[in-house]
Protein backbone atom coordinates (compact mmCIF):
# COMPACT_ATOMS: atom_id res chain seq x y z
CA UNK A 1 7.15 -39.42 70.52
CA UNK A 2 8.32 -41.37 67.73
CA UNK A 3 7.89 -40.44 64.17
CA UNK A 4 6.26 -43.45 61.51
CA UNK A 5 8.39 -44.24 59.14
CA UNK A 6 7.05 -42.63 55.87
CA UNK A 7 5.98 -45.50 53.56
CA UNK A 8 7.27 -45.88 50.32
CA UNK A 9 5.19 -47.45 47.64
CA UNK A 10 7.16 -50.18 45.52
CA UNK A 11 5.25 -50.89 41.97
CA UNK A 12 5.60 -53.93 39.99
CA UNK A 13 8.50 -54.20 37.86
CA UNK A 14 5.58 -54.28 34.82
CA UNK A 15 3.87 -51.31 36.18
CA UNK A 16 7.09 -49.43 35.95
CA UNK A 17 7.71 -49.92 32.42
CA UNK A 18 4.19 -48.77 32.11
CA UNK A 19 4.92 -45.45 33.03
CA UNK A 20 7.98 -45.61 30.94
CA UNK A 21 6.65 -46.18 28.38
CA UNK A 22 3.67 -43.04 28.84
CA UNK A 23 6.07 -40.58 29.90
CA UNK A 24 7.68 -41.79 26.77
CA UNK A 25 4.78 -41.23 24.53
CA UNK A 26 3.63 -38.05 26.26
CA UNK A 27 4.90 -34.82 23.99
CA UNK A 28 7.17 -32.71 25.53
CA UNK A 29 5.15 -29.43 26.70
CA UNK A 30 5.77 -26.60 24.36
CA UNK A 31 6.20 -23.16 25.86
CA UNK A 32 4.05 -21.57 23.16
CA UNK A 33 6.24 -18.06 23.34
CA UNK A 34 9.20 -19.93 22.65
CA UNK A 35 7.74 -22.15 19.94
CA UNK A 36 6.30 -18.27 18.07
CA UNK A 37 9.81 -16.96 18.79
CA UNK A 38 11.13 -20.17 16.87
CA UNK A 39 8.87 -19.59 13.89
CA UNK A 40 9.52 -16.01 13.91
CA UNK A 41 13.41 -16.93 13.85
CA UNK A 42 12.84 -19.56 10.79
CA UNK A 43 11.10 -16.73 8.86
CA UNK A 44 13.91 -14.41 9.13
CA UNK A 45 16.06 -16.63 8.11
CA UNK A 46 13.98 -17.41 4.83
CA UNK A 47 16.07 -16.12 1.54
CA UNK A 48 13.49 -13.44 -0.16
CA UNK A 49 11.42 -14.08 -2.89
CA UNK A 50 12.41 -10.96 -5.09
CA UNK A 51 10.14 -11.79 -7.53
CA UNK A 52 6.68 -10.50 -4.86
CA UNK A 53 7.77 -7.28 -6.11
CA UNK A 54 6.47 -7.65 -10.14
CA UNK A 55 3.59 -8.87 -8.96
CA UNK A 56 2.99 -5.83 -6.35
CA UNK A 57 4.35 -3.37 -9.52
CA UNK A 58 2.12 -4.79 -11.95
CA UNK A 59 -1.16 -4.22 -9.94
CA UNK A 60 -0.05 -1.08 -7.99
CA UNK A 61 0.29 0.33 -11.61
CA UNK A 62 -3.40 0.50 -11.96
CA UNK A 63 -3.11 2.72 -9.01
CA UNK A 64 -1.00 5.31 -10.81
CA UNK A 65 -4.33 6.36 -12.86
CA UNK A 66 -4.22 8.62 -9.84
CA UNK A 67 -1.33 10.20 -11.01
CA UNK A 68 -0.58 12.43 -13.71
CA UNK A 69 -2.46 10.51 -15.73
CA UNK A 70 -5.61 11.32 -14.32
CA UNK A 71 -5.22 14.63 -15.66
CA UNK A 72 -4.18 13.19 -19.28
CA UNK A 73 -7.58 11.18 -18.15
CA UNK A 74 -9.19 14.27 -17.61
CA UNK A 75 -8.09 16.19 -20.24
CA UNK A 76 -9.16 13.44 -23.11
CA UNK A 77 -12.62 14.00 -21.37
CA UNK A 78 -13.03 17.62 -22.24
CA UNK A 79 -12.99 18.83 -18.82
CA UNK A 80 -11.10 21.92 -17.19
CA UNK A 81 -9.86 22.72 -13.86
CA UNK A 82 -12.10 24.79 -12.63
CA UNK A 83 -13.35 23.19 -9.55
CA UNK A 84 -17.34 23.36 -10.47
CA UNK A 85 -19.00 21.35 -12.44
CA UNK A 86 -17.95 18.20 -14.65
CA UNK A 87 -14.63 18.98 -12.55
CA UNK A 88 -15.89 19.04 -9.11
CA UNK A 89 -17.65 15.77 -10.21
CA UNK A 90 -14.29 14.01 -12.09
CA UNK A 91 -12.46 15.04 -8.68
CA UNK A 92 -15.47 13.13 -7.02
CA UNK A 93 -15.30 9.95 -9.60
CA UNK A 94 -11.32 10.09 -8.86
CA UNK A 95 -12.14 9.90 -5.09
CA UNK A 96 -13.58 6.26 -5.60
CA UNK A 97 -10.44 4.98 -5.71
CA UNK A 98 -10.25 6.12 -1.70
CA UNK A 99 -13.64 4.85 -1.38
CA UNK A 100 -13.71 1.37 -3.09
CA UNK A 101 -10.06 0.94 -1.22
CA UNK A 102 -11.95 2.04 2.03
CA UNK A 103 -14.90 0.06 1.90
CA UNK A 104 -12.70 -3.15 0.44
CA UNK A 105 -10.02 -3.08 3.22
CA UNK A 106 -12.15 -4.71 5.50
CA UNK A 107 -14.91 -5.46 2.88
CA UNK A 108 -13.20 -8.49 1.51
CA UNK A 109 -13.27 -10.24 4.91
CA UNK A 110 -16.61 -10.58 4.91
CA UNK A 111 -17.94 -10.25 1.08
CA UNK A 112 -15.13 -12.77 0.24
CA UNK A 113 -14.74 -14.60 3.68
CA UNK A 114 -15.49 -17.95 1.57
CA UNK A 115 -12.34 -17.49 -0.28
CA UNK A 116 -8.66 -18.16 1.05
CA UNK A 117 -5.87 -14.85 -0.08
CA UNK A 118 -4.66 -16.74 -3.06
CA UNK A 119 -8.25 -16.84 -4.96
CA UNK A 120 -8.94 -13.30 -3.52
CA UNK A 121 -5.61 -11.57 -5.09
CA UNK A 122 -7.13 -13.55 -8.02
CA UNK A 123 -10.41 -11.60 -8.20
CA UNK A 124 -8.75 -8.39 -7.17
CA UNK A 125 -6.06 -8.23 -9.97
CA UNK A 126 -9.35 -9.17 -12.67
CA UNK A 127 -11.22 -6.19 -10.77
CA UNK A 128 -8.17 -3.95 -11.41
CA UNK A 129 -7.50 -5.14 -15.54
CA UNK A 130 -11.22 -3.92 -15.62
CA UNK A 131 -10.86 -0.66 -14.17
CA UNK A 132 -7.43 0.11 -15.98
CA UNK A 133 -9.30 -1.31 -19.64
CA UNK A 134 -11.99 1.20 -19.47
CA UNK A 135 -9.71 4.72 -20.23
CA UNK A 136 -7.95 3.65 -22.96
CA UNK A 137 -10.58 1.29 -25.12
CA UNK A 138 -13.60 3.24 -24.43
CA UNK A 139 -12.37 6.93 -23.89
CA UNK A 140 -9.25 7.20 -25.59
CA UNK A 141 -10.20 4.59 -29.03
CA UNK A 142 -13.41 4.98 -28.79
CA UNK A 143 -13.85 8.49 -28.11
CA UNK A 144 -16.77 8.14 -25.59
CA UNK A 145 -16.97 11.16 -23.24
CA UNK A 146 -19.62 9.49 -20.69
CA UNK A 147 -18.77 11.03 -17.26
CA UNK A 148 -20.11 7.59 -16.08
CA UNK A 149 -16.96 5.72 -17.33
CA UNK A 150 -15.09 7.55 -14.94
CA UNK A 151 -17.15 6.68 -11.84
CA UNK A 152 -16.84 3.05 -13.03
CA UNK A 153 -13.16 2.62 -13.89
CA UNK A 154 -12.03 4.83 -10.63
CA UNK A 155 -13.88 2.45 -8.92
CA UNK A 156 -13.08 -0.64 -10.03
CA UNK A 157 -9.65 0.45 -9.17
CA UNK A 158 -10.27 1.33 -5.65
CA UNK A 159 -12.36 -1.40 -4.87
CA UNK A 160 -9.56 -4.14 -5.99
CA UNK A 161 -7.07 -2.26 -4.38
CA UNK A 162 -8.70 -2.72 -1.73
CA UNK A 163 -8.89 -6.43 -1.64
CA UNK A 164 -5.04 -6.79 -3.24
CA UNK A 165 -3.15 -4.97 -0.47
CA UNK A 166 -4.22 -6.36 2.46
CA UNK A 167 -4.62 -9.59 1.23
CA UNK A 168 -1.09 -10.04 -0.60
CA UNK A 169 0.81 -8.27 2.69
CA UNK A 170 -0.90 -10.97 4.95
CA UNK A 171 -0.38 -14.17 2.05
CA UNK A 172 3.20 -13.67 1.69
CA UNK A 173 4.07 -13.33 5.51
CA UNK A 174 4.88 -17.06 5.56
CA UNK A 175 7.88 -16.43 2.98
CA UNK A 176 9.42 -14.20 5.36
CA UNK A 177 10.57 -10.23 6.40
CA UNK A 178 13.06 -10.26 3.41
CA UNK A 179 10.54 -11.28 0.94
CA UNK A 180 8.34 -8.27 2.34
CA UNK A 181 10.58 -5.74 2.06
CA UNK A 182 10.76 -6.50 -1.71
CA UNK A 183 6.92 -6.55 -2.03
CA UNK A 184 6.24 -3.13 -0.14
CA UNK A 185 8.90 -1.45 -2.81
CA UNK A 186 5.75 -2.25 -5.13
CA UNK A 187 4.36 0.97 -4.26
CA UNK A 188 7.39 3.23 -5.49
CA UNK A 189 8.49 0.92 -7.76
CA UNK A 190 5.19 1.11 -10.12
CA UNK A 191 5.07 4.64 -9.17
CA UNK A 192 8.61 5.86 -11.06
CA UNK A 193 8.15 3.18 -13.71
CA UNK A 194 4.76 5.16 -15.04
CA UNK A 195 5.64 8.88 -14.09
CA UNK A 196 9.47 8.74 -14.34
CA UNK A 197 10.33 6.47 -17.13
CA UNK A 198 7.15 6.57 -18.87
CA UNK A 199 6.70 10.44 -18.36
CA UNK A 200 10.37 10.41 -20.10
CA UNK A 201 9.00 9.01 -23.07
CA UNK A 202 5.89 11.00 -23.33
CA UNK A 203 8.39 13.97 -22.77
CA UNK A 204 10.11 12.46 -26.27
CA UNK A 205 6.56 11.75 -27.88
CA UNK A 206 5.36 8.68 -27.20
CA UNK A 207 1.34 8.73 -27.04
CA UNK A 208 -0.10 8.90 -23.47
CA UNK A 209 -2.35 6.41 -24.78
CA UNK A 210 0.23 3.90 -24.90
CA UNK A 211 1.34 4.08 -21.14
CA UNK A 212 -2.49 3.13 -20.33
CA UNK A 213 -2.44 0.08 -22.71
CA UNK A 214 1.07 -0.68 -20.64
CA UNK A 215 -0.86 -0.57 -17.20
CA UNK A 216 -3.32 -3.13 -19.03
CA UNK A 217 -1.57 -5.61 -20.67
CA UNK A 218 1.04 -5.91 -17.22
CA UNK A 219 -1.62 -7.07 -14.89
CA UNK A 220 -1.90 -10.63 -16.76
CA UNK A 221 2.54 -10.76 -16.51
CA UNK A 222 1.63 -9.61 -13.03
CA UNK A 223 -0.88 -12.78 -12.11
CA UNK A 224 1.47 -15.23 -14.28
CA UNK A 225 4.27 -14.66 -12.06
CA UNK A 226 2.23 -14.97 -9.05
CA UNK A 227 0.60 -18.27 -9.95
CA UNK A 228 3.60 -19.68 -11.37
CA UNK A 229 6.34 -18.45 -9.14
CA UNK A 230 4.92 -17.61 -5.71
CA UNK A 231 1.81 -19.93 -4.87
CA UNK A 232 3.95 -23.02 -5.21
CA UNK A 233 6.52 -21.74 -2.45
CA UNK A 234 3.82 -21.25 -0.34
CA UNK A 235 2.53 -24.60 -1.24
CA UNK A 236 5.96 -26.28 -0.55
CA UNK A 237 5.99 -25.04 2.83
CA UNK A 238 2.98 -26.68 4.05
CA UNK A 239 5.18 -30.02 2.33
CA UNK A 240 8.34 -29.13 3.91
CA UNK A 241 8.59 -31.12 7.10
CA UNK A 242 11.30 -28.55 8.39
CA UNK A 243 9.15 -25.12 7.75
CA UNK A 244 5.99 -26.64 8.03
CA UNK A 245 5.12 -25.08 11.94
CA UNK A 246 5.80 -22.17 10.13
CA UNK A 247 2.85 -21.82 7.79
CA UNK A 248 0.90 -23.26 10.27
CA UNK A 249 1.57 -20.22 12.87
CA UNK A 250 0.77 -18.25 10.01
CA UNK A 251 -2.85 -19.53 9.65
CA UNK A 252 -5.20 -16.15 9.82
CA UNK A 253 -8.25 -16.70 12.15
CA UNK A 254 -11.79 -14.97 10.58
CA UNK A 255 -12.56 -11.48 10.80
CA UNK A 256 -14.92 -12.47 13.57
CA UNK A 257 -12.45 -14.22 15.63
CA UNK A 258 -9.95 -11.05 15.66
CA UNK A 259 -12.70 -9.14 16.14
CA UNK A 260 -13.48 -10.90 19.68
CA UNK A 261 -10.00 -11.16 20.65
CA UNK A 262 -9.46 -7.33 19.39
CA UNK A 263 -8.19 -6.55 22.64
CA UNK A 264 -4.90 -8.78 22.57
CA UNK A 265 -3.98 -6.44 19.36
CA UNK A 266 -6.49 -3.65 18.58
CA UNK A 267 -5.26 -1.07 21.01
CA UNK A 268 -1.33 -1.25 20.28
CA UNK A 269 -2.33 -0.51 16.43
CA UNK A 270 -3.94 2.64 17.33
CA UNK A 271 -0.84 4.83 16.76
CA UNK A 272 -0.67 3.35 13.63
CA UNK A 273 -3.45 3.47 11.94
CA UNK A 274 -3.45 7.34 13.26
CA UNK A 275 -0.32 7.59 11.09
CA UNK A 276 -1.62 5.90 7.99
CA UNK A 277 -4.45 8.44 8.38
CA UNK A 278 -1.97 11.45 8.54
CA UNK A 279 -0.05 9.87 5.74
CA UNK A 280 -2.42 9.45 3.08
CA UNK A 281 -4.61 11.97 3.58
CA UNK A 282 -1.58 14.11 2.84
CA UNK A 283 -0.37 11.90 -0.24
CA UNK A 284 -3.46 12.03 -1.77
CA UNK A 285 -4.79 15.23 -1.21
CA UNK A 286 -1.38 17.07 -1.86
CA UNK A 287 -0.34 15.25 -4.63
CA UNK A 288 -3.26 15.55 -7.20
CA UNK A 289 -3.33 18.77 -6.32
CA UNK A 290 -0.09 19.91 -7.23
CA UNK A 291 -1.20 18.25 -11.16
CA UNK A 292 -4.22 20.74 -10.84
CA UNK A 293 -2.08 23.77 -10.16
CA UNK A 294 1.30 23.35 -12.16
CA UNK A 295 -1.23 22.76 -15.51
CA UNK A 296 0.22 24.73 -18.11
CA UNK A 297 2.43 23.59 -21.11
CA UNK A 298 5.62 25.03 -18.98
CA UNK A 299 5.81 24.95 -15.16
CA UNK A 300 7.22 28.13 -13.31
CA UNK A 301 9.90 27.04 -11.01
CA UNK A 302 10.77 29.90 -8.73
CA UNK A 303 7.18 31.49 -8.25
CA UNK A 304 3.59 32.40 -9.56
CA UNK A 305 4.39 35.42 -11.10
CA UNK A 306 7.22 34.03 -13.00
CA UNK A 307 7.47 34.25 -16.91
CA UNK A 308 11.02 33.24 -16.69
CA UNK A 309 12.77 29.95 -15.79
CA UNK A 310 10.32 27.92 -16.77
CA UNK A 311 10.40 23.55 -17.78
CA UNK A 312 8.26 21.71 -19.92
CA UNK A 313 5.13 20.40 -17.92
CA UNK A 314 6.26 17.14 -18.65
CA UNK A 315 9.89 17.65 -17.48
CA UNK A 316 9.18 18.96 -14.45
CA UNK A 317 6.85 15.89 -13.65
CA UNK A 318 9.71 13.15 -14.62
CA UNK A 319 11.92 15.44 -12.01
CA UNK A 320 8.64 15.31 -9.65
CA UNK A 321 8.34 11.54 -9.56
CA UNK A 322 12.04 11.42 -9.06
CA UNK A 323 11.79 13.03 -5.82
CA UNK A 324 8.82 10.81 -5.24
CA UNK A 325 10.35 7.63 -5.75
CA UNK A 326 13.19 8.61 -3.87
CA UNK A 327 11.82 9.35 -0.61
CA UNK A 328 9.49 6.40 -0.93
CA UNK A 329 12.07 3.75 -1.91
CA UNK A 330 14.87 5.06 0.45
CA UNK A 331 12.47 5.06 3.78
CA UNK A 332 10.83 2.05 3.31
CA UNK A 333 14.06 0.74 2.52
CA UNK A 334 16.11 2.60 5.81
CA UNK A 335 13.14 1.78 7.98
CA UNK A 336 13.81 -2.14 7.33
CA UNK A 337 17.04 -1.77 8.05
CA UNK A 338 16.65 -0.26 11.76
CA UNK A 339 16.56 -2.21 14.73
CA UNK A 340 12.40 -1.20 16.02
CA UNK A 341 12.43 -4.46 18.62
CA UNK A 342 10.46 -2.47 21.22
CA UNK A 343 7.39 -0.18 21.00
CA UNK A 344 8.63 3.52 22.06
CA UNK A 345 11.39 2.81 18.98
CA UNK A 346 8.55 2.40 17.06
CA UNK A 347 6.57 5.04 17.80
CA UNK A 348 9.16 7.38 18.01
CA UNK A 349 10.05 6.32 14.39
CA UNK A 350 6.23 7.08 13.67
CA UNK A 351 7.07 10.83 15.13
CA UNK A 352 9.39 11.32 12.33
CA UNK A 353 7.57 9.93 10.02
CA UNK A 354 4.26 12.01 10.61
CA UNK A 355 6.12 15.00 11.15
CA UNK A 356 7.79 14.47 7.58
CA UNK A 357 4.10 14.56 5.95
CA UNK A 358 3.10 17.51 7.80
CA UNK A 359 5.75 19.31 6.66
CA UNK A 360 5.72 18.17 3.01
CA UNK A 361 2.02 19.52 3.22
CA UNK A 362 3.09 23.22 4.44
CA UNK A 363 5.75 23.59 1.58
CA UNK A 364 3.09 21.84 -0.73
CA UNK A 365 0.76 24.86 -0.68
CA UNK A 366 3.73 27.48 -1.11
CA UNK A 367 2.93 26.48 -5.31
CA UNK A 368 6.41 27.22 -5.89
CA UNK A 369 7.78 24.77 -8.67
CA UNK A 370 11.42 24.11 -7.23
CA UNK A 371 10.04 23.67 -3.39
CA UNK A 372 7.51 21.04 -4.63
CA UNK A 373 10.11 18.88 -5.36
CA UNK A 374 11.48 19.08 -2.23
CA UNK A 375 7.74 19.10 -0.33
CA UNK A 376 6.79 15.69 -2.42
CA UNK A 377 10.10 14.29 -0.94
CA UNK A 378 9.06 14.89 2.38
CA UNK A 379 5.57 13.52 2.35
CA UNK A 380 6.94 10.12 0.29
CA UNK A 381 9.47 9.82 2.78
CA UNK A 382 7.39 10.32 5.80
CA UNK A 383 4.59 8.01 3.85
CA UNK A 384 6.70 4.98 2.98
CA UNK A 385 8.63 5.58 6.50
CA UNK A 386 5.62 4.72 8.33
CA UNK A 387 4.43 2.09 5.48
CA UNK A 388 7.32 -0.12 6.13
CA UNK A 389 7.52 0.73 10.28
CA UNK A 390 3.80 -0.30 10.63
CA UNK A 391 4.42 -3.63 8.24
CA UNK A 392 7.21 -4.66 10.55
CA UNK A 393 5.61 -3.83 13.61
CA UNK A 394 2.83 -5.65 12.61
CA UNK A 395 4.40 -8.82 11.91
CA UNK A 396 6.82 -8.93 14.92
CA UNK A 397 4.06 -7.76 17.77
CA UNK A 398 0.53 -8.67 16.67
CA UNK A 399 -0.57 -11.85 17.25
CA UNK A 400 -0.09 -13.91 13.68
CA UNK A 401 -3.39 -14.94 13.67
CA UNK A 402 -4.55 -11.79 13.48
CA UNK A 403 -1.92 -10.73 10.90
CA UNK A 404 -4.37 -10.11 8.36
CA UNK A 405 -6.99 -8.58 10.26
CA UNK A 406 -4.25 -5.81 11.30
CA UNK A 407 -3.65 -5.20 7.71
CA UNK A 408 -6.86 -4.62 6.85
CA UNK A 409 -8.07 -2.26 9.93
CA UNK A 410 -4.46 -0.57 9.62
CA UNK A 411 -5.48 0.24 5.69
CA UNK A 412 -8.90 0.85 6.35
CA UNK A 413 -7.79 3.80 8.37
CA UNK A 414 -5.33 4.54 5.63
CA UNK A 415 -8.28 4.43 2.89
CA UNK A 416 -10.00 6.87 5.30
CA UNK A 417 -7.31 9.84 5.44
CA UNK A 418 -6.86 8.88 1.97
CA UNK A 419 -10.58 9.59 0.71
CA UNK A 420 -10.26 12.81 3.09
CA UNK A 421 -7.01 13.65 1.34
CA UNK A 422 -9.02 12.93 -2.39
CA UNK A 423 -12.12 14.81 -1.97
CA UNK A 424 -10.26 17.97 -0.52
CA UNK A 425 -7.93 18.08 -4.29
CA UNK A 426 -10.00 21.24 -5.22
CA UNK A 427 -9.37 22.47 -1.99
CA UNK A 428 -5.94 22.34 -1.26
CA UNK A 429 -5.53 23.55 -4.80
CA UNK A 430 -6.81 26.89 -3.61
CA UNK A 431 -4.74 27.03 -0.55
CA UNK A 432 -1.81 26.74 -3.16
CA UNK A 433 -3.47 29.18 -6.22
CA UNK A 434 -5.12 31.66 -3.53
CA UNK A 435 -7.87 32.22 -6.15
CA UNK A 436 -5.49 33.25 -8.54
CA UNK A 437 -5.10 32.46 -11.85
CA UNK A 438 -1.12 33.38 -13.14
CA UNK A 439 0.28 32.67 -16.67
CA UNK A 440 1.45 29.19 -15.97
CA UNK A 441 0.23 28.01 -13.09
CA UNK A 442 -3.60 27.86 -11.55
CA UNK A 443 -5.23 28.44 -15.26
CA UNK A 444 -8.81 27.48 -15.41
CA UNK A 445 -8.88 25.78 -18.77
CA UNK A 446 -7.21 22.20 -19.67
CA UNK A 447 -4.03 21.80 -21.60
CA UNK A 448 -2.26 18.72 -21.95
């Protein structure tokens, strides 16, 4: 049987250039993996923008009211340690800070949804000179003891660090991993400047005073530099015809959006928000409490029962915050530098990190003044560990649309451990004292 000749069908000599000329004008397809990888690639390869991290110092320094000088705080208030009364309700006030932070970490995306991250790290850092003004004009030059100005400058604080962190993590993702790394050291970085340097000078007899009109009057250097230094690079990309796909890959969809598509990034997060939980709830229970315990003029450092070695109250905080900035600085540092390109690296990483707090907790509660240097080590360096594993894991395996959205619900469930962490201070301050009261350490009464 014989086979027809298949027919071939010969077009026009103008038809052909036709179809020369679509195929021509058709784009190219674009494997959208490839064209993320690309982006992600160009990013990494952005030199960093060092100067993220005076920004991040200046308003993180509002968040060292939490600090020692939340006892200096307390102390110009008139109130003891006891636990009860105007105490137990500063320790509450203090706890705003955990609460505004809580309620703003995810707040912000709806309260402020109207409002792009530039104008909202705008409001936040005015929120935060607000909280930081109230201490020294009212309390400390005025002299007014109002409990009520506590409540309101605790959470002012909270409530714009709320908005800030999220917000300026997510912003500056367009400049690049490099430029991160600097802007996470924020943390640390405000965190020796206040109780290492500036502890030093109160040590020498500078008023505390002074250090709170510091905080103050850095928050407008803070905003300057942003406004004048980092908005226009993120302007220039969008102008840059080479590193413009990357601010556009960048572009964060509405809390709404994520929300929908939660299940293309909400359930690999889940380990780390359970981290941030462990984290802070340690860092902020642990570490207010240990300013509630070691509160005499001189700080035993080999036991409770000690009358000998003993160190200025002072002293032994500037060696404190030493230990703090260390293991803060070098983990977030040392976690940048590993190679977490897969997710059992990273959640082994997370291991180590938890298992750091836990552990800085236990020796925390010992109230012995040498191992609490050594226990606020641990829980800084398990802290910032995980701080700077989630921040990478965030930006190399969530979807960047939903960059900011991950920020938010992984702080929201930091803000939650953290407010856990806050209102247990009185707590954990008797699992350290016992119920005790010893010549230099657990007194009931305030000294400075």
């Amino acid at each position: 049987m014989a086979v027809p000749a298949p027919t071939v069908e010969v077009l026009p000599s103008h038809a052909n250039e036709e179809a020369s000329k679509e195929s021509a004008a058709r784009p190219p397809a674009v494997d959208l993996k490839d064209a993320t990888t690309a982006d992600h690639a160009m990013e990494e390869a952005l030199p960093p923008t060092r100067l993220v991290l005076v920004v991040m110092i200046a308003v993180i320094q509002g968040y060292t009211l939490i600090g020692p000088l939340q006892h200096d705080f307390k102390t110009q208030m008139k109130i003891g340690d006891s636990g009860a009364g105007a105490s137990a309700a500063f320790t509450q006030a203090a706890a705003l800070v955990q609460w505004g932070k809580f309620a703003m970490t995810l707040g912000q995306n709806f309260l402020f949804y109207h409002l792009d991250p530039v104008k909202r790290v705008y409001v936040a850092t005015a929120g935060m000179l607000v909280g930081t003004l109230l201490p020294p004009l009212i309390v400390f030059t005025f002299g007014n003891r109002w409990l009520g100005w506590v409540f309101l400058s605790f959470g002012c604080i909270g409530l714009s660090l709320g908005t800030f962190e999220a917000t300026f993590l997510a912003a500056i993702t367009p400049l690049g991993p490099l430029t991160k790394s600097w802007a996470i050291m924020g943390f640390p970085g405000a965190f020796a400047i206040v109780n290492v340097f500036g502890g030093l000078l109160l040590y020498a007899g500078l008023p505390v005073v002074v250090l709170f009109w510091y905080i103050v009057f850095g928050l407008p250097v803070g905003i300057f530099v942003f406004a004048r230094f980092i908005v226009p690079k993120l302007k220039a990309l969008s102008s840059d015809t080479a590193k413009c796909n990357v601010l556009s890959s960048n572009k964060q969809a509405s809390i709404l959006h994520s929300l929908r598509h939660a299940a293309s990034w909400m359930p690999m997060l889940i380990p780390f928000m359970a981290a941030n939980i462990v984290g802070h709830f340690v860092m902020e229970g642990a570490l207010p409490a240990n300013f509630n315990a070691f509160n005499d003029h001189q700080v035993p450092l080999l036991g409770r029962r000690e009358n000998d070695h003993l160190l200025d109250k002072r002293l032994f905080f500037v060696v404190f915050f030493v230990f703090v900035g260390l293991g803060d600085m070098a983990s977030r540092r040392f976690a940048y530098c590993l190679v977490l390109d897969t997710h059992l690296k990273n959640f082994i990483a997370l291991s180590i990190g938890i298992a750091c707090s836990v552990l800085g907790m236990y020796l925390t509660v010992l109230g012995v003044g040498l191992v609490s240097w050594a226990s606020v080590f641990l829980t800084f360096w398990g802290q910032g560990f995980n701080y700077a594993v989630s921040s990478k894991f965030i930006d190399r395996f969530i979807p960047r649309e939903h960059n900011c959205a991950a920020y938010s619900f992984w702080m929201f469930a930091g803000s939650a451990g953290a407010i856990a962490g806050a209102t247990m201070v009185d707590l954990i301050r008797g699992w350290i004292c016992h119920g005790d009261v010893y010549l230099h350490e657990c007194i009931s009464h305030h000294h400075r």
